[in-house]
PDB file of N, CA and C in Angstrom:
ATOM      1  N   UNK A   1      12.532 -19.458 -14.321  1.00  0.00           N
ATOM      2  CA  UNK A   1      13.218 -18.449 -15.090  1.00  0.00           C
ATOM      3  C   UNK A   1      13.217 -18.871 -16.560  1.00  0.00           C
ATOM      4  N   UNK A   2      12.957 -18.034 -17.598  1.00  0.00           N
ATOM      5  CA  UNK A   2      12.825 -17.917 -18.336  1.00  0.00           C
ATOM      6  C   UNK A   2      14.226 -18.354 -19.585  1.00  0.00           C
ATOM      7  N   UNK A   3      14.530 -19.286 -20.456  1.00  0.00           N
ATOM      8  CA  UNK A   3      15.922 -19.107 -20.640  1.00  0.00           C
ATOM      9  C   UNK A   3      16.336 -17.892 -21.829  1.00  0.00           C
ATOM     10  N   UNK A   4      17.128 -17.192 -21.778  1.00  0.00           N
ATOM     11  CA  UNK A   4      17.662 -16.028 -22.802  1.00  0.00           C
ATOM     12  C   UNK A   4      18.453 -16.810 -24.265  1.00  0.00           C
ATOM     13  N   UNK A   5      18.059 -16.617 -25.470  1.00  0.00           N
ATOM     14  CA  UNK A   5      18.315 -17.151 -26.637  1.00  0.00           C
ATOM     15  C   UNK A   5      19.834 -16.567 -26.686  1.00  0.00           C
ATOM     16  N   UNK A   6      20.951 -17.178 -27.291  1.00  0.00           N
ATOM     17  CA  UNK A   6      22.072 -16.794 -27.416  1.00  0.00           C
ATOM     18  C   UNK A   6      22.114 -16.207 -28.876  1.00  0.00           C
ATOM     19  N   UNK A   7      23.511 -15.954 -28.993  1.00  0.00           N
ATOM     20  CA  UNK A   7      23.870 -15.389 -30.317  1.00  0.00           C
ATOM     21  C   UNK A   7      23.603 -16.113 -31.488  1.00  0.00           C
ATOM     22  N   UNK A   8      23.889 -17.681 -31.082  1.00  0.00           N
ATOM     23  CA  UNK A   8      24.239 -18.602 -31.857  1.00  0.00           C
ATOM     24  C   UNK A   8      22.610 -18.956 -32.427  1.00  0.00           C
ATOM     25  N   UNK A   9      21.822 -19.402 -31.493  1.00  0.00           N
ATOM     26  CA  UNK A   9      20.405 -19.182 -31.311  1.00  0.00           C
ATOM     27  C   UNK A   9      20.257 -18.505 -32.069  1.00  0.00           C
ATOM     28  N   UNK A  10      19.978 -17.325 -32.181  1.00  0.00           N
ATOM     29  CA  UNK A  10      19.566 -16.432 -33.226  1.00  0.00           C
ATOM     30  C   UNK A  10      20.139 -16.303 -34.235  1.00  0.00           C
ATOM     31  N   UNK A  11      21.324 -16.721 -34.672  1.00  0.00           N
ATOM     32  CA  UNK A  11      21.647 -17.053 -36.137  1.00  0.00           C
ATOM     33  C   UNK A  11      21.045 -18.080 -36.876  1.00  0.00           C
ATOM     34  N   UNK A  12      20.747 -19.231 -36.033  1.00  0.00           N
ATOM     35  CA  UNK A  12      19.568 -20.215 -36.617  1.00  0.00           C
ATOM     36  C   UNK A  12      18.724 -19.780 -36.875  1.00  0.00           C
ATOM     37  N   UNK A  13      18.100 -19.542 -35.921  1.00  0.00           N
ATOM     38  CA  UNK A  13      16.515 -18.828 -36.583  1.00  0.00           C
ATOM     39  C   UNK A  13      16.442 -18.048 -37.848  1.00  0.00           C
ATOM     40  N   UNK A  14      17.236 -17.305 -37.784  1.00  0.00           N
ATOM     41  CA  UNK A  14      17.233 -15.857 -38.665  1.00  0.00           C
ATOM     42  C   UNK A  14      17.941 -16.941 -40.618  1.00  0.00           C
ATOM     43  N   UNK A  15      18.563 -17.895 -40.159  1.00  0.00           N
ATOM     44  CA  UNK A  15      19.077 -18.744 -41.218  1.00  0.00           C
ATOM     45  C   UNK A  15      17.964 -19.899 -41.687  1.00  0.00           C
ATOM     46  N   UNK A  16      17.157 -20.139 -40.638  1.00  0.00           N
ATOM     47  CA  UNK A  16      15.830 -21.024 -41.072  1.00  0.00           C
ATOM     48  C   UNK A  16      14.578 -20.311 -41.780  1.00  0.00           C
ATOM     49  N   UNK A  17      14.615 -18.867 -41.059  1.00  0.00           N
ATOM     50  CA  UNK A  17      13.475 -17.964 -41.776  1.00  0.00           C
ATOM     51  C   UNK A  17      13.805 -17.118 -42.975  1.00  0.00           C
ATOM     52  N   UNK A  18      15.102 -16.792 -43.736  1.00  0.00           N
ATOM     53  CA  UNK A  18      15.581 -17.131 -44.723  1.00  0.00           C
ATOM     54  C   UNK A  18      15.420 -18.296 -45.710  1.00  0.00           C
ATOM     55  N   UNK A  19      15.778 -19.176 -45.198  1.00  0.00           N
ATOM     56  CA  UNK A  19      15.662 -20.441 -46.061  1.00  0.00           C
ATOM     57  C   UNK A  19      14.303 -20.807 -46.277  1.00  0.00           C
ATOM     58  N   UNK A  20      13.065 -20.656 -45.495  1.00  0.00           N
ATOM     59  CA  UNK A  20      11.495 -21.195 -45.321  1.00  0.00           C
ATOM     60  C   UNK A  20      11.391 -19.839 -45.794  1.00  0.00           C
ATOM     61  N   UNK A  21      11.272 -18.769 -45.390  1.00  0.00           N
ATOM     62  CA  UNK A  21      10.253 -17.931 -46.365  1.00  0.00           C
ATOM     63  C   UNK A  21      10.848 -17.210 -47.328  1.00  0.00           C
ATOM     64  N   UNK A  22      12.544 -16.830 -47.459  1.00  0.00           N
ATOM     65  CA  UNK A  22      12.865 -16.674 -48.808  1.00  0.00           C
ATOM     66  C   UNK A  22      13.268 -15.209 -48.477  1.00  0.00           C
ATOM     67  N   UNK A  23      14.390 -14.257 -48.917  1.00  0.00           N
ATOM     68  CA  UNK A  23      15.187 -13.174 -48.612  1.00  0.00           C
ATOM     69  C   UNK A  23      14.311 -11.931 -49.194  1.00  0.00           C
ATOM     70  N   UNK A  24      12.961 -12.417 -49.978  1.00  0.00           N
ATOM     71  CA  UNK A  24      11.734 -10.734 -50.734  1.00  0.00           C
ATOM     72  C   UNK A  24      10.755 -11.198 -49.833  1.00  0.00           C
ATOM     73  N   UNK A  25      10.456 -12.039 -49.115  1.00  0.00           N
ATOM     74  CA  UNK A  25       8.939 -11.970 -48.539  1.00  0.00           C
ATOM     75  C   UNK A  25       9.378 -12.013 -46.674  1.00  0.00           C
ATOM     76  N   UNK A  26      10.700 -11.929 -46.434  1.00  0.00           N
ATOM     77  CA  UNK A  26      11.741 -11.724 -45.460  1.00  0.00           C
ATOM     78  C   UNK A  26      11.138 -10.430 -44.023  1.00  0.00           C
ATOM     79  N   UNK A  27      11.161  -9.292 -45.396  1.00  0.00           N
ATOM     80  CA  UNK A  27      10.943  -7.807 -44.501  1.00  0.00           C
ATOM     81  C   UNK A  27       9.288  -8.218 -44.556  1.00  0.00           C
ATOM     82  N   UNK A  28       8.214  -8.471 -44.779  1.00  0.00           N
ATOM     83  CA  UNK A  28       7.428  -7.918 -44.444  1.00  0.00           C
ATOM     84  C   UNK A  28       6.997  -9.656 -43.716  1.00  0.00           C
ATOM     85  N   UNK A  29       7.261 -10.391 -43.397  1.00  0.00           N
ATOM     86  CA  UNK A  29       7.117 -10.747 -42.437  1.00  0.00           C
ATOM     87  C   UNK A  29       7.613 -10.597 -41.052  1.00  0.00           C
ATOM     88  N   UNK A  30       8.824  -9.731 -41.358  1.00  0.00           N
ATOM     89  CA  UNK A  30       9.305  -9.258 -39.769  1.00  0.00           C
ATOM     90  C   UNK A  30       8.299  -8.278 -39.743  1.00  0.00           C
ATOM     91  N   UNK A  31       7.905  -7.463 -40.730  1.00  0.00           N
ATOM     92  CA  UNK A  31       6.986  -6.607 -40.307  1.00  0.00           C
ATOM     93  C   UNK A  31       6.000  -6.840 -39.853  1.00  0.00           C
ATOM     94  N   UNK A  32       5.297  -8.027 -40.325  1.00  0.00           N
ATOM     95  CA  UNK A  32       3.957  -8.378 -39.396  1.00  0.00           C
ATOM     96  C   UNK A  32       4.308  -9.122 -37.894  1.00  0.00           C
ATOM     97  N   UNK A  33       5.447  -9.435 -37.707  1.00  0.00           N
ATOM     98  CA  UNK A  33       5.680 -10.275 -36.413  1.00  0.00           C
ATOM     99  C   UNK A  33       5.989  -8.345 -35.633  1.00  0.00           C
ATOM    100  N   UNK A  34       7.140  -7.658 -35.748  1.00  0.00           N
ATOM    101  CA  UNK A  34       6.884  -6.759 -35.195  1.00  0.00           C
ATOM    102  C   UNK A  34       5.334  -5.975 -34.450  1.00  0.00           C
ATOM    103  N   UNK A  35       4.506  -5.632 -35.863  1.00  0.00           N
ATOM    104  CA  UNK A  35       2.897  -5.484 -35.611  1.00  0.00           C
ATOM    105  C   UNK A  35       2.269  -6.321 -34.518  1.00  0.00           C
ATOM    106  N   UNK A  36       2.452  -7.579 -34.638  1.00  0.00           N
ATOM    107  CA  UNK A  36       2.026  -8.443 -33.737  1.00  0.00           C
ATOM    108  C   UNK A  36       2.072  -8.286 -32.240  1.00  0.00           C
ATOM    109  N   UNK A  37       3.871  -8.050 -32.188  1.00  0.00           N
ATOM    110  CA  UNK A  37       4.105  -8.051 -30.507  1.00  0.00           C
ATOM    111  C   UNK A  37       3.805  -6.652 -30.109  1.00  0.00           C
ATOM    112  N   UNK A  38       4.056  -5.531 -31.451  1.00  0.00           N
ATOM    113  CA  UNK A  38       3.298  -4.591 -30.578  1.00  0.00           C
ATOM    114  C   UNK A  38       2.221  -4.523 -30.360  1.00  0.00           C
ATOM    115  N   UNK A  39       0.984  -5.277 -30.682  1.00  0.00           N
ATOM    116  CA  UNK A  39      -0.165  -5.210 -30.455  1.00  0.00           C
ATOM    117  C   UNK A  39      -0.640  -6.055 -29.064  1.00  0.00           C
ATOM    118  N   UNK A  40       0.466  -6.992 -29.011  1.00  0.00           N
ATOM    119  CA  UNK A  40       0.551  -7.775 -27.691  1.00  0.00           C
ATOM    120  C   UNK A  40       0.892  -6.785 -26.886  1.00  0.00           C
ATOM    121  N   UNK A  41       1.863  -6.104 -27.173  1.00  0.00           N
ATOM    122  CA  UNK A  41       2.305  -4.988 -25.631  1.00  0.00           C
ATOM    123  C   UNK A  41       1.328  -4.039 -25.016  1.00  0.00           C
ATOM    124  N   UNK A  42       0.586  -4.106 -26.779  1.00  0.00           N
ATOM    125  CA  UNK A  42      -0.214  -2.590 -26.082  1.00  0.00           C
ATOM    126  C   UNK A  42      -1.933  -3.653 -25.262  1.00  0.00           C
ATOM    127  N   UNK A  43      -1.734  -4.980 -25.661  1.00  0.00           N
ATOM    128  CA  UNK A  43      -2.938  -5.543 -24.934  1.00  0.00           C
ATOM    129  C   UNK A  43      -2.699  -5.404 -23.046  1.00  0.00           C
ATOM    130  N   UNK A  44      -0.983  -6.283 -23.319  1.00  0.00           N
ATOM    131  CA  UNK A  44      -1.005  -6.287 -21.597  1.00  0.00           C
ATOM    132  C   UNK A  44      -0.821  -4.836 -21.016  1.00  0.00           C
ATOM    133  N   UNK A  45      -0.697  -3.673 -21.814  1.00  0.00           N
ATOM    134  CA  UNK A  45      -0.664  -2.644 -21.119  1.00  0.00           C
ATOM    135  C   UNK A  45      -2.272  -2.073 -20.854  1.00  0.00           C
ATOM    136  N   UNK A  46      -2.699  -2.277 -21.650  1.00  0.00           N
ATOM    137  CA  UNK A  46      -3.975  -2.277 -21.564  1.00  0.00           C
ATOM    138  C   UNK A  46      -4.631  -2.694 -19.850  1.00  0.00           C
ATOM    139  N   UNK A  47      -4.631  -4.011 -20.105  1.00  0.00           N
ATOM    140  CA  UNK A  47      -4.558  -5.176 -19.443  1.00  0.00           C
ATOM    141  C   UNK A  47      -4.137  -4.546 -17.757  1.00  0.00           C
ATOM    142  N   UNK A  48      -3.006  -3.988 -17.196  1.00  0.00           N
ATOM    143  CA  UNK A  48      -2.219  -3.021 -16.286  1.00  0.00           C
ATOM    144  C   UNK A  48      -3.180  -2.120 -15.865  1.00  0.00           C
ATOM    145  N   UNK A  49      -3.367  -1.367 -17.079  1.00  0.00           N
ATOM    146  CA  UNK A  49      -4.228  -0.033 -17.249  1.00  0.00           C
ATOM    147  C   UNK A  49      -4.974  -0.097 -16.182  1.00  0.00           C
ATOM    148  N   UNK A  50      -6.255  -1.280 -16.216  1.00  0.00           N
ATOM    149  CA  UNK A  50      -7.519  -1.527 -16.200  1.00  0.00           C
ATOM    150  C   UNK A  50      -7.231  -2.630 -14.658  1.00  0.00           C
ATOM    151  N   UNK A  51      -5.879  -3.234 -14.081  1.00  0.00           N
ATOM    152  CA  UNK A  51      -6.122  -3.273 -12.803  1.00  0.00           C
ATOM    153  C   UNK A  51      -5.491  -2.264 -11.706  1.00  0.00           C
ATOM    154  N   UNK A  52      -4.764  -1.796 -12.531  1.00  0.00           N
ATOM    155  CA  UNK A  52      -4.547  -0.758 -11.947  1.00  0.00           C
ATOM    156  C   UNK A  52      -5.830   0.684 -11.462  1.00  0.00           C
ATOM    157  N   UNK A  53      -6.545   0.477 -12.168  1.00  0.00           N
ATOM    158  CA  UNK A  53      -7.753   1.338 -12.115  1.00  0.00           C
ATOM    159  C   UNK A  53      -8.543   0.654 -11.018  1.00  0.00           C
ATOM    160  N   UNK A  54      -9.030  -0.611 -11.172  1.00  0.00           N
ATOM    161  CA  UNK A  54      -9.807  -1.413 -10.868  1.00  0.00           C
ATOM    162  C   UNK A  54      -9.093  -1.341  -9.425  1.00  0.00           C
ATOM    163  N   UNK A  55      -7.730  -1.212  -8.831  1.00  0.00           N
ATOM    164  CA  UNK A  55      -7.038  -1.171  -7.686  1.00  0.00           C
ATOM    165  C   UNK A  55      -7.406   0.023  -6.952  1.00  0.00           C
ATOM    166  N   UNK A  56      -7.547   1.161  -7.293  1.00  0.00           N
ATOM    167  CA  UNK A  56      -7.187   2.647  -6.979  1.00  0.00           C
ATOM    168  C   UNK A  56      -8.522   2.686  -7.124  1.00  0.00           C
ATOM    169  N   UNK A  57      -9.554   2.396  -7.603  1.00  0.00           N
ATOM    170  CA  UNK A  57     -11.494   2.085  -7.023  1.00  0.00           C
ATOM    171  C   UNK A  57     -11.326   1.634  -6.327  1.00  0.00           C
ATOM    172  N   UNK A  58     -10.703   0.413  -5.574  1.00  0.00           N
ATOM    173  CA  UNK A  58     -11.085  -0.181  -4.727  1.00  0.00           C
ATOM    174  C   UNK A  58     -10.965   0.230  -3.537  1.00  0.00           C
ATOM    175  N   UNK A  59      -9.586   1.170  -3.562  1.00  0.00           N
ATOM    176  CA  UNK A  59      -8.657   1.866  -2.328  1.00  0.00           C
ATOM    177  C   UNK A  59     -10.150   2.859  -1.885  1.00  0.00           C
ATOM    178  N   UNK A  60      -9.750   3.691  -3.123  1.00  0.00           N
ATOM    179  CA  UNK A  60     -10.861   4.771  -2.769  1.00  0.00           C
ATOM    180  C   UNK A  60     -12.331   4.538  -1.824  1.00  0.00           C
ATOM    181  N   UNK A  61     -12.591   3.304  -2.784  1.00  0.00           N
ATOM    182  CA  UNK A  61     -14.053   2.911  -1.765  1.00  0.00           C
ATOM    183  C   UNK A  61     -13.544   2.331  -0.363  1.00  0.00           C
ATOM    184  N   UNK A  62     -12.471   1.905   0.263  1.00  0.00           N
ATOM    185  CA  UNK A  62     -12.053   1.327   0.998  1.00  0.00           C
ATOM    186  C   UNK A  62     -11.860   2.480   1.963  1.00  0.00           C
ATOM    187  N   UNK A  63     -11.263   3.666   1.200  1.00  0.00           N
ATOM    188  CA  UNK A  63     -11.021   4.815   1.909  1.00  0.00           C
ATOM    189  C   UNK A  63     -12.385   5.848   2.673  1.00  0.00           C
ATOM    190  N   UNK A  64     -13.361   5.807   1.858  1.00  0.00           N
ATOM    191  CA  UNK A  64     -14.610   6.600   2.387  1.00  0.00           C
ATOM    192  C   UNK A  64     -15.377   5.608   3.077  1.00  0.00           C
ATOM    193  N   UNK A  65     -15.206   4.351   3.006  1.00  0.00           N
ATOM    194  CA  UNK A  65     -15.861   3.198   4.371  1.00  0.00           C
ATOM    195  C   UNK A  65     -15.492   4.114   5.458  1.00  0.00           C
ATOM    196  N   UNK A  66     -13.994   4.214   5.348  1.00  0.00           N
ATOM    197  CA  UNK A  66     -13.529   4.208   7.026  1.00  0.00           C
ATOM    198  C   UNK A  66     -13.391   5.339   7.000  1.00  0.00           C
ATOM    199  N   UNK A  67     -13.502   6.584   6.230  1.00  0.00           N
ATOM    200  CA  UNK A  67     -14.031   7.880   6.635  1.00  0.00           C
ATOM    201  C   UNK A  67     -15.452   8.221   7.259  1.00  0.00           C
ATOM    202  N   UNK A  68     -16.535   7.005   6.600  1.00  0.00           N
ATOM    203  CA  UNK A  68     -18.051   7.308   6.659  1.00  0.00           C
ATOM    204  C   UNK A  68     -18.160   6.437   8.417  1.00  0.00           C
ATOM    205  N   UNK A  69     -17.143   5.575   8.554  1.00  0.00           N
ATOM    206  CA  UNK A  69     -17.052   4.642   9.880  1.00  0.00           C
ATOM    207  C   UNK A  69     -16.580   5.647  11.356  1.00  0.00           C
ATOM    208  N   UNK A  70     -15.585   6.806  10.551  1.00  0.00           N
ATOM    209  CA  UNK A  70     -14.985   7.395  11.897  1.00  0.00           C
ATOM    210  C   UNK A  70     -15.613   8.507  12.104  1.00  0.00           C
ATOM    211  N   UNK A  71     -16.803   8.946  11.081  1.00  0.00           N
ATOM    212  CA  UNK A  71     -17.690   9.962  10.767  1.00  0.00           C
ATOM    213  C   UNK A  71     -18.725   9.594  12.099  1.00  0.00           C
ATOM    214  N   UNK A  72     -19.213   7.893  11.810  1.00  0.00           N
ATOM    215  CA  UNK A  72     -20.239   7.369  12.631  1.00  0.00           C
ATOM    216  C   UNK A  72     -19.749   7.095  14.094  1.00  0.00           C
ATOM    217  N   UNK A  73     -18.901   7.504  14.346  1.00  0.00           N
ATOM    218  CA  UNK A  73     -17.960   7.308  16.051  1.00  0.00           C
ATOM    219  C   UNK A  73     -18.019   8.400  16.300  1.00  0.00           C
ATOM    220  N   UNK A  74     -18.117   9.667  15.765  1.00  0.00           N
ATOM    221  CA  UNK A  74     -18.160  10.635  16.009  1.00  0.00           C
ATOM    222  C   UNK A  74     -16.745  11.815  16.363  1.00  0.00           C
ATOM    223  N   UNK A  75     -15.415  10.693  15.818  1.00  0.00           N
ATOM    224  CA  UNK A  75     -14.196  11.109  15.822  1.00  0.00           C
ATOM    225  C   UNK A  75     -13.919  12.216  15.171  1.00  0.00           C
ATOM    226  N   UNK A  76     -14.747  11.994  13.511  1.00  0.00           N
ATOM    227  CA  UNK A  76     -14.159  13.466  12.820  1.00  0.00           C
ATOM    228  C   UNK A  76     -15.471  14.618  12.605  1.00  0.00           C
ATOM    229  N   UNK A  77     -16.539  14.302  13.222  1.00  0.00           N
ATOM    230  CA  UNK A  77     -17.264  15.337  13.718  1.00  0.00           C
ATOM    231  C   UNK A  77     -17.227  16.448  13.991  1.00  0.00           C
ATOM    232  N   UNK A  78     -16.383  16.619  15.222  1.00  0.00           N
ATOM    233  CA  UNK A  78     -15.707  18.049  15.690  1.00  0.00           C
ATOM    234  C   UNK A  78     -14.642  18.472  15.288  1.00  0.00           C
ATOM    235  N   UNK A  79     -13.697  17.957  14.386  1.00  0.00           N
ATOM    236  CA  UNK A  79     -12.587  18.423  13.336  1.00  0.00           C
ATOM    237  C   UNK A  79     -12.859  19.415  12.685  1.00  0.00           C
ATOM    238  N   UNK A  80     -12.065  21.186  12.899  1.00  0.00           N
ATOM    239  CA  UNK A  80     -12.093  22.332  12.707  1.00  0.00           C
ATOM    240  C   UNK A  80     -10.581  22.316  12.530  1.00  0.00           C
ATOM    241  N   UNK A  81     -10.367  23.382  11.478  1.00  0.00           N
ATOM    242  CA  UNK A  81      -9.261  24.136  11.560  1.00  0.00           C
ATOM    243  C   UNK A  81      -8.713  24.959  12.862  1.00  0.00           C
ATOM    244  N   UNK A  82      -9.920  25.879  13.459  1.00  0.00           N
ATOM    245  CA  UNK A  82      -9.568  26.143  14.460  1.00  0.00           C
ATOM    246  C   UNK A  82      -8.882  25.267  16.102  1.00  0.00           C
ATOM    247  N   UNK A  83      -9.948  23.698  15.829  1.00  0.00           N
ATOM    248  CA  UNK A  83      -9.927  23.080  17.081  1.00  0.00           C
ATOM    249  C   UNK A  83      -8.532  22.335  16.843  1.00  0.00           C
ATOM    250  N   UNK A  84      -7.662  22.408  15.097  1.00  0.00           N
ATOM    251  CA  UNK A  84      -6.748  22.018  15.075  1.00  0.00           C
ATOM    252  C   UNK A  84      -5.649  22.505  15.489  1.00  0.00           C
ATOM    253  N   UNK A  85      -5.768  24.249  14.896  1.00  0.00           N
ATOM    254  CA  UNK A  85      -4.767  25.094  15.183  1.00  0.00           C
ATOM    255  C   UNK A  85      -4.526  25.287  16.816  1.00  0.00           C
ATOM    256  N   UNK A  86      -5.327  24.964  17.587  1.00  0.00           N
ATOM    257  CA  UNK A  86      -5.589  24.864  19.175  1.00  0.00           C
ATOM    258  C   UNK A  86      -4.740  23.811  19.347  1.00  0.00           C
ATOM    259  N   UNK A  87      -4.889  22.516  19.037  1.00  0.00           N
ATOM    260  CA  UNK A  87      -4.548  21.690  19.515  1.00  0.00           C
ATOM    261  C   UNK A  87      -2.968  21.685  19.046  1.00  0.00           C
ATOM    262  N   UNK A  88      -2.455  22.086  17.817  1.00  0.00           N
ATOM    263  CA  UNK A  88      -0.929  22.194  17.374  1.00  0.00           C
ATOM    264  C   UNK A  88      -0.274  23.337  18.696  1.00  0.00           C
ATOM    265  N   UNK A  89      -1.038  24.333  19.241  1.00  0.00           N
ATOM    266  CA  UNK A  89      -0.632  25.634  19.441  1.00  0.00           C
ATOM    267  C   UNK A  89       0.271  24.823  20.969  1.00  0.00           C
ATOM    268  N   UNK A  90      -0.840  24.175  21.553  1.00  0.00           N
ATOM    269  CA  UNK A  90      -0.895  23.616  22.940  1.00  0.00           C
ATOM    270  C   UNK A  90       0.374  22.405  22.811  1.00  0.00           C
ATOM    271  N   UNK A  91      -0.058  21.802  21.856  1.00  0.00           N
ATOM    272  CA  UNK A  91       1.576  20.780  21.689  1.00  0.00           C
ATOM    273  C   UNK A  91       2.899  21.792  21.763  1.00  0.00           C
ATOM    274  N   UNK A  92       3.076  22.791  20.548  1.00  0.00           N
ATOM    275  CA  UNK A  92       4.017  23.415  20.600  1.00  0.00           C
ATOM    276  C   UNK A  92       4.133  23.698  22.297  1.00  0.00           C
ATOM    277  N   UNK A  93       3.658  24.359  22.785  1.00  0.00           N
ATOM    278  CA  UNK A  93       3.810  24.969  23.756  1.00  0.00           C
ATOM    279  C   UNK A  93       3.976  24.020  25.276  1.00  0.00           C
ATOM    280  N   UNK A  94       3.669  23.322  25.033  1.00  0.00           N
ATOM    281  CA  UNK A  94       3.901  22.045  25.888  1.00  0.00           C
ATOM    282  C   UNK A  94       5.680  21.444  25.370  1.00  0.00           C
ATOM    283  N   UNK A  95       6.108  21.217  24.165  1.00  0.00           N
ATOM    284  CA  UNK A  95       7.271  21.104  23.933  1.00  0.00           C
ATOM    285  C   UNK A  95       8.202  22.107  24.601  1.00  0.00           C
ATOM    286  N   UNK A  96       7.858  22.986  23.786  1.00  0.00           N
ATOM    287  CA  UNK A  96       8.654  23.829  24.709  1.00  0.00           C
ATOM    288  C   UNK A  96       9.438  23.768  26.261  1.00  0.00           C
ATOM    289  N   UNK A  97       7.865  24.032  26.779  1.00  0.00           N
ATOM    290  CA  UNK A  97       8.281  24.040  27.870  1.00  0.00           C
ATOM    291  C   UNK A  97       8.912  22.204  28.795  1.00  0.00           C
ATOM    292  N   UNK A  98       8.592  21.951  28.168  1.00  0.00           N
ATOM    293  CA  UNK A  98       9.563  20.279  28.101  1.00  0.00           C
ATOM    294  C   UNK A  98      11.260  20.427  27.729  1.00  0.00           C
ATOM    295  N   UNK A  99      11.482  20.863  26.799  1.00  0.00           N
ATOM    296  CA  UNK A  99      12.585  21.226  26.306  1.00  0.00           C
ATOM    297  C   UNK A  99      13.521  22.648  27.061  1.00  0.00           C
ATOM    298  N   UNK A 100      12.577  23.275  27.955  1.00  0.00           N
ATOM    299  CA  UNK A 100      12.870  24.684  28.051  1.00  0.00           C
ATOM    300  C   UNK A 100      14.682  24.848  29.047  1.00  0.00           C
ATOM    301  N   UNK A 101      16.140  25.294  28.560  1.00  0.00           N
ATOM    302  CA  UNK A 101      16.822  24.189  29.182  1.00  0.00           C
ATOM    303  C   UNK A 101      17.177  25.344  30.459  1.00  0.00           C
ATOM    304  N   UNK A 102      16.741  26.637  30.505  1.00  0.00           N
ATOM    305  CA  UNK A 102      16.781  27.862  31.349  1.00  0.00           C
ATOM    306  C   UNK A 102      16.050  27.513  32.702  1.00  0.00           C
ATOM    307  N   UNK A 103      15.019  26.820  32.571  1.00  0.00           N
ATOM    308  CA  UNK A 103      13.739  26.552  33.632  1.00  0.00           C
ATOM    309  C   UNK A 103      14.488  24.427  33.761  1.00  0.00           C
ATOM    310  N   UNK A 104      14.649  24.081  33.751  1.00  0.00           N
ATOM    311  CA  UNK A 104      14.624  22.515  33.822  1.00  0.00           C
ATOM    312  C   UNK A 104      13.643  22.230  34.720  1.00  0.00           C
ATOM    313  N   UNK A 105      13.002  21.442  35.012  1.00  0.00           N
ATOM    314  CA  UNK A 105      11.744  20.269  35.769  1.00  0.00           C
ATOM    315  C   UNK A 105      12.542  18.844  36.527  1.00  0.00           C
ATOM    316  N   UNK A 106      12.484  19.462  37.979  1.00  0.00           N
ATOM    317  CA  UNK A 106      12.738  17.898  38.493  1.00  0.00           C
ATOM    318  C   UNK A 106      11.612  17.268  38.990  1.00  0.00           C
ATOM    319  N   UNK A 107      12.237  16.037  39.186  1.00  0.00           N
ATOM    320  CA  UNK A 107      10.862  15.272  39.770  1.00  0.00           C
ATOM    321  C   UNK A 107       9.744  15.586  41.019  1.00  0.00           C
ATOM    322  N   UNK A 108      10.577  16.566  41.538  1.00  0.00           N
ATOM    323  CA  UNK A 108       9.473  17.418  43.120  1.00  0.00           C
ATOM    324  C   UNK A 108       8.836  18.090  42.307  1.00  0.00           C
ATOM    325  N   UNK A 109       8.490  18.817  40.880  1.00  0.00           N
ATOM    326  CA  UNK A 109       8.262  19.606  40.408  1.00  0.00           C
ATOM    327  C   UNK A 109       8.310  21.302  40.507  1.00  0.00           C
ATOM    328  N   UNK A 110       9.568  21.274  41.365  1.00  0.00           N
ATOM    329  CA  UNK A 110      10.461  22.741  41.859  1.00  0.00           C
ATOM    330  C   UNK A 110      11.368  22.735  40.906  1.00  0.00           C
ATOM    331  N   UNK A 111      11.657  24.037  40.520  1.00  0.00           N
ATOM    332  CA  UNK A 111      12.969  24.330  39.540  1.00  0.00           C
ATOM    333  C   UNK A 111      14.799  23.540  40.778  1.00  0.00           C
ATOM    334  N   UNK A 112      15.606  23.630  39.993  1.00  0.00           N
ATOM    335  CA  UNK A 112      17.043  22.797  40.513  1.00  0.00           C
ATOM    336  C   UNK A 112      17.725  24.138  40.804  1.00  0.00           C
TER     337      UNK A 112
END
């Protein structure tokens, strides 16, 4: 962990960089230290940017392997809207009648 500068801390500093560079050449060296770290921020964002990219290529190619893999099994071959809407229709309807509480199912498979 990193340690956090206190109050006191920063009255030194700010009383040493006064005294070493002098109360007129003061502002525009905060100004170039400002410039600085923002140019640092915008590197590591940069920096983010570019594995973050470099991440989300990788997924992607990772993703059409195992599309082009379940393509070659022949799993998503026959994948239709229709052969889907079939297959949702038949679940529903199978729930149902699982759930149905008018009709109940015993184990002889005769109504009770």
């Amino acid at each position: 962990m990193i340690p956090q500068p206190g109050f006191m801390e920063m009255m030194i500093v700010v009383l040493l960089a006064i005294v070493v560079v002098g109360p007129k050449d003061l502002p525009k060296l905060m100004r170039s230290i400002g410039q600085f770290f923002a140019k640092i921020r915008a590197l590591g964002q940069e920096f983010k940017t570019a594995f973050d990219e470099m991440g989300h290529a990788e997924e992607m190619a990772e993703l059409r392997k195992e599309i082009e893999d379940l393509k070659k099994m022949g799993k998503l071959s026959n994948l239709s809207d229709e052969a889907l809407e079939e297959d949702m229709r038949e679940l529903d309807r199978d729930i149902r009648e699982g759930t149905d509480l008018n009709n109940p199912k015993t184990d002889d498979g005769g109504a009770t």
